[in-house]
C-alpha atoms as a PDB file:
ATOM      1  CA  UNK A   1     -75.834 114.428-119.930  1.00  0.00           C
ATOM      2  CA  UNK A   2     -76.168 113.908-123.696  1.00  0.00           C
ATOM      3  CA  UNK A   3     -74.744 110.956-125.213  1.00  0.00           C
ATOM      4  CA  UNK A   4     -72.311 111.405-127.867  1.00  0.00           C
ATOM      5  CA  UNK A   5     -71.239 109.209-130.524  1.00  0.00           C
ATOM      6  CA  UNK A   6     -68.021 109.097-132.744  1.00  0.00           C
ATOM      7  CA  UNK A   7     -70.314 110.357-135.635  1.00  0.00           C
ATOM      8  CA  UNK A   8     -71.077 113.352-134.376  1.00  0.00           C
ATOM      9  CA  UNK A   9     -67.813 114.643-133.406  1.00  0.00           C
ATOM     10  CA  UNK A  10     -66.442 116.314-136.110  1.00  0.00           C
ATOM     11  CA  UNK A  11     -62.801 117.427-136.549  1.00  0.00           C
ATOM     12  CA  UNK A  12     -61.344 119.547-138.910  1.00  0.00           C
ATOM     13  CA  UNK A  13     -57.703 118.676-140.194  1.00  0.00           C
ATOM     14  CA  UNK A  14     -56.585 121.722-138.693  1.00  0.00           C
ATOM     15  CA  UNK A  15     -57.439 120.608-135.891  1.00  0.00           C
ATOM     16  CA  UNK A  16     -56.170 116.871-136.208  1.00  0.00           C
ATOM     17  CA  UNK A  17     -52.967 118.354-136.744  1.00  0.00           C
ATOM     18  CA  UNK A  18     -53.128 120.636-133.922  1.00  0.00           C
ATOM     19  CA  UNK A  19     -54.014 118.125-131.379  1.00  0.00           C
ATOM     20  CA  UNK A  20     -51.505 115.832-132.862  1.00  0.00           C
ATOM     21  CA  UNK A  21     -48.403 117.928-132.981  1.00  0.00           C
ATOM     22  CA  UNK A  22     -49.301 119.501-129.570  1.00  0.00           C
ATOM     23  CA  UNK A  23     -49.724 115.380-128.242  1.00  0.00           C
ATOM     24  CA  UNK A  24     -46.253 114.849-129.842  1.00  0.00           C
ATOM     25  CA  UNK A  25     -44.823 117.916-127.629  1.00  0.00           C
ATOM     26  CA  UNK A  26     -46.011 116.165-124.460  1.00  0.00           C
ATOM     27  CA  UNK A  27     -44.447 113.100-124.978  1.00  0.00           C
ATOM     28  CA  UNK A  28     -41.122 114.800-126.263  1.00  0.00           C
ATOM     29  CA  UNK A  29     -41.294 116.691-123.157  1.00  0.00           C
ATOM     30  CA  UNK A  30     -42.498 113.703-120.801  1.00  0.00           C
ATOM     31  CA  UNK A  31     -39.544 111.682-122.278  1.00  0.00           C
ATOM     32  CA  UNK A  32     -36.553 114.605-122.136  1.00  0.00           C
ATOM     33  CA  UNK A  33     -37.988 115.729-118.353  1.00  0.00           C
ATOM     34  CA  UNK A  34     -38.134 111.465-117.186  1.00  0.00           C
ATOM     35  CA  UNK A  35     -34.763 111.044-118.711  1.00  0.00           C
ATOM     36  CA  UNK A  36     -33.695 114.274-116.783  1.00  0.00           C
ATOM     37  CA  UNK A  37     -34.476 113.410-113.514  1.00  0.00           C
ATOM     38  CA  UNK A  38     -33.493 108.890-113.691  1.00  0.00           C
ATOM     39  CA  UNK A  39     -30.640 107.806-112.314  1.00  0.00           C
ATOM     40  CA  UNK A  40     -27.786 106.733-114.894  1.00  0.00           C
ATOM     41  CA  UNK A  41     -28.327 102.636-116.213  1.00  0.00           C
ATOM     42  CA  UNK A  42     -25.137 100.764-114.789  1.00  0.00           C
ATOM     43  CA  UNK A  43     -23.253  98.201-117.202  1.00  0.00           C
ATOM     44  CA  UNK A  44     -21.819  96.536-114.357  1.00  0.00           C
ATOM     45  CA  UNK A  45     -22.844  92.636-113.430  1.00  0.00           C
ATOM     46  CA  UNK A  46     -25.702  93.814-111.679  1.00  0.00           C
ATOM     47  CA  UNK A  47     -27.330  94.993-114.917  1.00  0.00           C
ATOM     48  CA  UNK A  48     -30.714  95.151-114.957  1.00  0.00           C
ATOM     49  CA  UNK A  49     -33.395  96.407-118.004  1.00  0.00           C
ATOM     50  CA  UNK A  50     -35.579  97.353-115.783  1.00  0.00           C
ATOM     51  CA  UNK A  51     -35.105 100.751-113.798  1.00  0.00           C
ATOM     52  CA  UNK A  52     -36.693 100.915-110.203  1.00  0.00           C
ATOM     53  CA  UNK A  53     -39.685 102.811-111.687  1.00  0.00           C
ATOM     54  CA  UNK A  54     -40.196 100.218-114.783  1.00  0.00           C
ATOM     55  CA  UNK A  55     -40.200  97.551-111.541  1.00  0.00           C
ATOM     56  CA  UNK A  56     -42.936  99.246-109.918  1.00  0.00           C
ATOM     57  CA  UNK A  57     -45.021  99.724-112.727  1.00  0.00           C
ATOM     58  CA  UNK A  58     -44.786  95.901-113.370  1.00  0.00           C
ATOM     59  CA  UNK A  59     -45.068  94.975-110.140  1.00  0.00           C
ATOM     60  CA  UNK A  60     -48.176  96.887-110.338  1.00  0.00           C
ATOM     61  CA  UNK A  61     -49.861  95.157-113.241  1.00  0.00           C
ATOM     62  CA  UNK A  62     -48.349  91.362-112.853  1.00  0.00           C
ATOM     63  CA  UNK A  63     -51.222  90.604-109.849  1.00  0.00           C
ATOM     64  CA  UNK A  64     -54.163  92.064-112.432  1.00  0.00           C
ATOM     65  CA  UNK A  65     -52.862  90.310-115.382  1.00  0.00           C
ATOM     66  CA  UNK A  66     -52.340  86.903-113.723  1.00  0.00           C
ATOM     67  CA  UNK A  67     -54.940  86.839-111.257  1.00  0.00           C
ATOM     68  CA  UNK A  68     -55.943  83.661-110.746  1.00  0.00           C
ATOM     69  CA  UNK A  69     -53.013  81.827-112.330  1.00  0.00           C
ATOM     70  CA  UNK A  70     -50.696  83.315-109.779  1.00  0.00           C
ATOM     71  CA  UNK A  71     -50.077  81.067-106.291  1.00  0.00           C
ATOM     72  CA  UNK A  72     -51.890  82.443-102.783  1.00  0.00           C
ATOM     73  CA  UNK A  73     -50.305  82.771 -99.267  1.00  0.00           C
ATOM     74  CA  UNK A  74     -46.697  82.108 -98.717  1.00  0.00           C
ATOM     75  CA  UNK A  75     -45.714  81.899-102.346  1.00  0.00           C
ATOM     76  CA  UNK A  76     -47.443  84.823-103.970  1.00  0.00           C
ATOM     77  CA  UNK A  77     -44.615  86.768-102.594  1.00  0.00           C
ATOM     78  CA  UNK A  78     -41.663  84.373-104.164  1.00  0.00           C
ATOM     79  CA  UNK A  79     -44.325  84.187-107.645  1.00  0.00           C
ATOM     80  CA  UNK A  80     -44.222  87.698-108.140  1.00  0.00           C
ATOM     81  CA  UNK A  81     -40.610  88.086-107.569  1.00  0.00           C
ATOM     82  CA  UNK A  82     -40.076  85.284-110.457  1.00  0.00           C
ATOM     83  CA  UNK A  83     -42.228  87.312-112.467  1.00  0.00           C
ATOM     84  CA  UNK A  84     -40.562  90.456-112.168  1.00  0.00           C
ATOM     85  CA  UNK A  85     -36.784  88.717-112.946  1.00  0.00           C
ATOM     86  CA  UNK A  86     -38.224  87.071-115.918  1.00  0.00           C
ATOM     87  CA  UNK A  87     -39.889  90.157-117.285  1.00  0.00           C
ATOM     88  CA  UNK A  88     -36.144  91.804-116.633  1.00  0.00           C
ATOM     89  CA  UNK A  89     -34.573  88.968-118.231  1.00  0.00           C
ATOM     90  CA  UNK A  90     -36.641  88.719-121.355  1.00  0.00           C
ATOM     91  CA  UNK A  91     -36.261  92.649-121.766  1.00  0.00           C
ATOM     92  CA  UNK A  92     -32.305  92.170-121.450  1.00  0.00           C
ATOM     93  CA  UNK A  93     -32.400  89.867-124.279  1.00  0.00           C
ATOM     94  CA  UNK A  94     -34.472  91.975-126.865  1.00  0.00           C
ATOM     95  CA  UNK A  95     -32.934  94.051-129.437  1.00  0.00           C
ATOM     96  CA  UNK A  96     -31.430  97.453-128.672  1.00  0.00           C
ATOM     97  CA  UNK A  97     -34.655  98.967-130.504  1.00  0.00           C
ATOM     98  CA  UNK A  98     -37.364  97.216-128.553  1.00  0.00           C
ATOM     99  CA  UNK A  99     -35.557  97.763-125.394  1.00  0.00           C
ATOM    100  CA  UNK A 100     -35.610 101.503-126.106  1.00  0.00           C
ATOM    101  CA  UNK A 101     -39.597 101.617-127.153  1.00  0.00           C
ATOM    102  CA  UNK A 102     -40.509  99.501-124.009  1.00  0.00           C
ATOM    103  CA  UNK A 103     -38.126 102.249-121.898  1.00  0.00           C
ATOM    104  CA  UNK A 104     -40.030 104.994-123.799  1.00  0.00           C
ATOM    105  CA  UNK A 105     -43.425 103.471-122.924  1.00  0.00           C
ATOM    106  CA  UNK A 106     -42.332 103.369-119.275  1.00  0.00           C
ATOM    107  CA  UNK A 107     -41.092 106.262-118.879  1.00  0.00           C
ATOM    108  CA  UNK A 108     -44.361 107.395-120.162  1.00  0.00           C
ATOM    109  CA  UNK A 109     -46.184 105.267-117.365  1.00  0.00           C
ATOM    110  CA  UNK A 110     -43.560 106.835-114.595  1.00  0.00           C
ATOM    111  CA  UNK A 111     -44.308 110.436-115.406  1.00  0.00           C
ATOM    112  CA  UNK A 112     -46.660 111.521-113.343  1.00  0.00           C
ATOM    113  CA  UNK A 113     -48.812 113.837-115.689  1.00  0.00           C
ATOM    114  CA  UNK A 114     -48.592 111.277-118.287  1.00  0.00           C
ATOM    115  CA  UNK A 115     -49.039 108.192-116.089  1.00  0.00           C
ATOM    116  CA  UNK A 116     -52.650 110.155-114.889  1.00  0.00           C
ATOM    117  CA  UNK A 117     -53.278 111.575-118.021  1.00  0.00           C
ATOM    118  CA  UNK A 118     -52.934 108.409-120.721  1.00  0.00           C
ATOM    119  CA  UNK A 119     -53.309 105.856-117.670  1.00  0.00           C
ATOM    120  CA  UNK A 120     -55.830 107.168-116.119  1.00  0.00           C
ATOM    121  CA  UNK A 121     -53.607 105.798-112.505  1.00  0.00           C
ATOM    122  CA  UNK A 122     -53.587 109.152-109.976  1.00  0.00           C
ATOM    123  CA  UNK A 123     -51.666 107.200-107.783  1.00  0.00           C
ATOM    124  CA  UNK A 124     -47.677 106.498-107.948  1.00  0.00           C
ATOM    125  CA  UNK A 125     -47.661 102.606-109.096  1.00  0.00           C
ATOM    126  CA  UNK A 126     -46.833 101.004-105.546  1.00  0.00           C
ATOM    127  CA  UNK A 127     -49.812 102.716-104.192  1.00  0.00           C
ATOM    128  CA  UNK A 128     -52.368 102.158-107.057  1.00  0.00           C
ATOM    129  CA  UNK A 129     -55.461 100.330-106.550  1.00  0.00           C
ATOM    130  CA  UNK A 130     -56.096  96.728-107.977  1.00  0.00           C
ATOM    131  CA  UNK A 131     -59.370  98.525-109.492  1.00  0.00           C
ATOM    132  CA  UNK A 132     -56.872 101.689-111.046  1.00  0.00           C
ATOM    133  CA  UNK A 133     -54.625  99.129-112.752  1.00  0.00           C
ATOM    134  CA  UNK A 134     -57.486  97.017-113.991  1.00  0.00           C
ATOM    135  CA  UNK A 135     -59.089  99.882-115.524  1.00  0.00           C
ATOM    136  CA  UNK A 136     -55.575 101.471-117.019  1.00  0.00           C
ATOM    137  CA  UNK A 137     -55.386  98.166-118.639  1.00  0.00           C
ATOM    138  CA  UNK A 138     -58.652  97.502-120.089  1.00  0.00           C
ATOM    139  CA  UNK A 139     -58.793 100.947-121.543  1.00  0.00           C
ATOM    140  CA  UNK A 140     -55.503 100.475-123.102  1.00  0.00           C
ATOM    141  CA  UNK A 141     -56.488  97.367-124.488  1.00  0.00           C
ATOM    142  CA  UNK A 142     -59.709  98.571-126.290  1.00  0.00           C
ATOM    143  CA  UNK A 143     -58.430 101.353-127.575  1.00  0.00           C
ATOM    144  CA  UNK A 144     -59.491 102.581-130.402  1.00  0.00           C
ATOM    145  CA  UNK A 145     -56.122 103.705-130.872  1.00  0.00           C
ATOM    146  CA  UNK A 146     -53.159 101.744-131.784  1.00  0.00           C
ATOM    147  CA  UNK A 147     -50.605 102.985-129.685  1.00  0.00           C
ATOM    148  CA  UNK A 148     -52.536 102.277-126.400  1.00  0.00           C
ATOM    149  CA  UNK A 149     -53.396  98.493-127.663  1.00  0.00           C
ATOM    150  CA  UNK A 150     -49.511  97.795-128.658  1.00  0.00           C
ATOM    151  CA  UNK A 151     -48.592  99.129-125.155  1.00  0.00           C
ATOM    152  CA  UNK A 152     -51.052  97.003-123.438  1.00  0.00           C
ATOM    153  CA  UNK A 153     -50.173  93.671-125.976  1.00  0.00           C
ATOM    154  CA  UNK A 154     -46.345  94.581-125.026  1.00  0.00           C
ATOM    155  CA  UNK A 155     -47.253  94.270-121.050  1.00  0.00           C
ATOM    156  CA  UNK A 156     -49.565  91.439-121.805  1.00  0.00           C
ATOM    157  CA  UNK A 157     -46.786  89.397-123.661  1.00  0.00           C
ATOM    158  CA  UNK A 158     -43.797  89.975-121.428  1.00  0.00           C
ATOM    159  CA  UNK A 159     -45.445  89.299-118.433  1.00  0.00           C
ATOM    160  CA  UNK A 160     -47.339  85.975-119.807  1.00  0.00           C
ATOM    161  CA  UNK A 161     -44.606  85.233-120.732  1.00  0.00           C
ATOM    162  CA  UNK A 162     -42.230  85.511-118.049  1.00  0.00           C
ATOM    163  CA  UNK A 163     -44.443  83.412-116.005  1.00  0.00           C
ATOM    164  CA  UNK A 164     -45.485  80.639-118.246  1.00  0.00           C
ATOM    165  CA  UNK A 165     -42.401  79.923-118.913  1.00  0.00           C
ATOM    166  CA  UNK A 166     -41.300  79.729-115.202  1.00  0.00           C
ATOM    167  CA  UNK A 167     -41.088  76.174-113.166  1.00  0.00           C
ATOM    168  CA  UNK A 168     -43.319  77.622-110.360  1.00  0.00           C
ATOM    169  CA  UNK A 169     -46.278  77.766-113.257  1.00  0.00           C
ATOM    170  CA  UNK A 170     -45.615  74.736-114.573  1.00  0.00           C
ATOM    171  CA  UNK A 171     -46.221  72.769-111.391  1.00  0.00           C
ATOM    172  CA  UNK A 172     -49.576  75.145-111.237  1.00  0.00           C
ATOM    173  CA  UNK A 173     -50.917  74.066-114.446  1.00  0.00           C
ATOM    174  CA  UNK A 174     -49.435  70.337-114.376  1.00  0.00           C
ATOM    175  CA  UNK A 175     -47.309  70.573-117.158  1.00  0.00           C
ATOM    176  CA  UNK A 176     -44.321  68.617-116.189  1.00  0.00           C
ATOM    177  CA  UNK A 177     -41.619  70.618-118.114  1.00  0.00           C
ATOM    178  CA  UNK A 178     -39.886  70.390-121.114  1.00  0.00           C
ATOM    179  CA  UNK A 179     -38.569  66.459-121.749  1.00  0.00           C
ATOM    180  CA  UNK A 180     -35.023  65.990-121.339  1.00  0.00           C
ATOM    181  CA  UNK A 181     -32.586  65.509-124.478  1.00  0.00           C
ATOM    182  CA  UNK A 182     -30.394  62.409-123.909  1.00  0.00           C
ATOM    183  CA  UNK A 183     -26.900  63.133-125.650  1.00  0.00           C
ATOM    184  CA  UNK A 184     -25.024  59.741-126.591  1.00  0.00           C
END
């Protein structure tokens, strides 16, 4: 197989453009088709800003991106539920506009032709392979595109975060919490 190398592919503008508009019509059509078939968001008390798709697809990447950091055995199970309220949490609390790119990039990971296509995942989420998701996310994060890498440092971030700044990783790293203000 001959090896090729960004300097000998050469595209014409034409082209560009043609590749670009007809990559815009996929996503368009991902994102009307996704928003087709999902449920309707509730505004009830049991809100939640993550829909049961955007759960699996997070529950899918939290074991890759904190392997190691995450507990073994008995609490793995309780860790990764922590993780996934704290990702839903710090969504909740993000502006209206963030909230509706992060929905866009999941419901860009949930679409099947889209979530094999961009992903590289063949798999639905709950069924993907720990090798599948590790690969999704390295390729997204070298990307010599930006959209892929922003996607990825999204992920990254929200689920760091969410559990680094959870009790149960505290204990894990030895930090003993933040020190208690004394009012009076």
């Amino acid at each position: 197989m001959p090896h090729i190398t960004y300097t000998s592919l050469r595209f014409s503008r034409r082209t560009l453009l043609k590749v670009g508009v007809a990559g815009a019509a996929a996503l368009l059509l991902a994102r009307w088709f996704y928003a087709a078939t999902s449920p309707p968001r509730t505004t009830d008390a049991s809100f939640s800003a993550l829909d049961a798709s955007a759960r699996s697809i997070v529950a899918a990447i939290v074991p890759v991106l904190l392997e190691g950091a995450l507990p073994t055995g008995n609490e793995a199970i309780a860790a990764r539920a922590d993780v996934l309220a704290g990702v839903d949490r710090a969504i909740a609390g993000l502006p209206a506009p963030v909230r509706s790119e992060l929905d866009r990039l999941f419901a860009l990971l949930a679409f099947t032709p889209t979530r094999c296509l961009m992903a590289g995942v063949w798999s639905p989420w709950q069924d993907a392979s720990r090798e599948s998701v590790a690969a999704f996310l390295d390729n997204w994060r070298h990307s010599r595109f930006a959209l892929p890498r922003a996607g990825y440092r999204a992920l990254h971030q929200i689920i760091f975060g969410a559990w680094y700044g959870n009790p149960r990783a505290w204990t894990r790293m030895g930090y003993p919490g933040p020190p208690s203000l004394e009012v009076g």
